[in-house]
Protein backbone atom coordinates (compact mmCIF):
# COMPACT_ATOMS: atom_id res chain seq x y z
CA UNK A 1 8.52 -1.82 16.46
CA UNK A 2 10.36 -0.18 13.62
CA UNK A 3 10.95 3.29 13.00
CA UNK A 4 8.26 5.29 10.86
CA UNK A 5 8.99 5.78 7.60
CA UNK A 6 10.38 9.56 5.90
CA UNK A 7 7.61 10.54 3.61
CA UNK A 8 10.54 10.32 0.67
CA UNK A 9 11.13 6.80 2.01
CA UNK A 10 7.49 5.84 2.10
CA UNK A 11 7.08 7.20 -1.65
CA UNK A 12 9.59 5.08 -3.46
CA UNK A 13 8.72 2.11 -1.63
CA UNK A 14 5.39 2.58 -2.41
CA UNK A 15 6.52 3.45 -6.45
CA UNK A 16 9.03 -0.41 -6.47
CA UNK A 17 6.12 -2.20 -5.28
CA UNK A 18 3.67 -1.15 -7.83
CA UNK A 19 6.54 -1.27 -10.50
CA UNK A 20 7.14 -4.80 -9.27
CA UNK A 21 3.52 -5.76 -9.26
CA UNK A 22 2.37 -3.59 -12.76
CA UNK A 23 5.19 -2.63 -14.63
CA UNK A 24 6.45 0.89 -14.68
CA UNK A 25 4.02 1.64 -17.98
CA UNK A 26 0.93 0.71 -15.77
CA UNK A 27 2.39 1.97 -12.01
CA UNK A 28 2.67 5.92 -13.90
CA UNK A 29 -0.93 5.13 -16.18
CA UNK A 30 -2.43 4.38 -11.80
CA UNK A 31 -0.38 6.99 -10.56
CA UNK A 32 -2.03 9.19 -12.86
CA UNK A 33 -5.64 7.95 -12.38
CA UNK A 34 -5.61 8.28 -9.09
CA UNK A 35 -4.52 11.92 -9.18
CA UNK A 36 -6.88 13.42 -11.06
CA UNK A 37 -9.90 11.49 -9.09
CA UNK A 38 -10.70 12.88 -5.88
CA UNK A 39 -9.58 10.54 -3.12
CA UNK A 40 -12.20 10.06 -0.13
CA UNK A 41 -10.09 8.16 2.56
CA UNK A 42 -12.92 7.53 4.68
CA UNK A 43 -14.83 5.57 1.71
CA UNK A 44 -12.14 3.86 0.74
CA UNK A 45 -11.19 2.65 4.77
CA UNK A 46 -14.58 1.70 4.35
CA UNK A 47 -15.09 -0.44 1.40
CA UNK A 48 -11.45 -2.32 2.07
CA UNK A 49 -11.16 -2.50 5.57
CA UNK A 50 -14.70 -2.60 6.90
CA UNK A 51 -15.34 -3.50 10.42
CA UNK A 52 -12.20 -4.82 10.59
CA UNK A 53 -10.04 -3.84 13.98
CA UNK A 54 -6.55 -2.34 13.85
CA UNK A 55 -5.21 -5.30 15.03
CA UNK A 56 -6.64 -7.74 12.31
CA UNK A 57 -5.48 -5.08 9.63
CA UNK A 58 -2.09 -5.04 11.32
CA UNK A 59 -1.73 -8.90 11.91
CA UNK A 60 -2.58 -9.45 8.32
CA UNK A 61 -0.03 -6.56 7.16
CA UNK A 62 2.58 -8.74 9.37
CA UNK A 63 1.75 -12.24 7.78
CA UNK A 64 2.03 -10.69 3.56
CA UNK A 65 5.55 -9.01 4.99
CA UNK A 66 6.30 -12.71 6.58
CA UNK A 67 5.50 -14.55 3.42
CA UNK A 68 7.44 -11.68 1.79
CA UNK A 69 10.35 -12.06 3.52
CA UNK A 70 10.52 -15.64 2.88
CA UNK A 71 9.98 -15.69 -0.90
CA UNK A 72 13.26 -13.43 -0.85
């Protein structure tokens, strides 16, 4: 298993990917949305994840970083 990410780490990781996926324009315009809404985690777990089990979220998470890693 691989170390956990440093919160600084975890932050511009999380900034490249939605720069890669929106453009920086649109990453700062969600950035912003999202931080003046409040943010109920719960809710969100909820309406994304469902019933689904740890391990079905995680073996999921594994196969998008698989087919990541081969695109590259």
């Amino acid at each position: 298993m691989t170390e956990p990410l440093t919160d600084d780490v975890l932050c511009t990781m999380g900034l490249t990917v939605l720069e890669d996926s929106l453009g920086p324009v649109q990453a700062l315009r969600f950035l912003a949305l999202i931080s003046r809404q409040p943010f109920d985690y719960q809710r969100w777990r909820q309406q994304n994840f469902g019933a689904m089990r740890l391990t079905e979220i995680l073996t999921q998470a594994q196969m998008l970083s698989d087919q990541k890693q081969k695109k590259n």
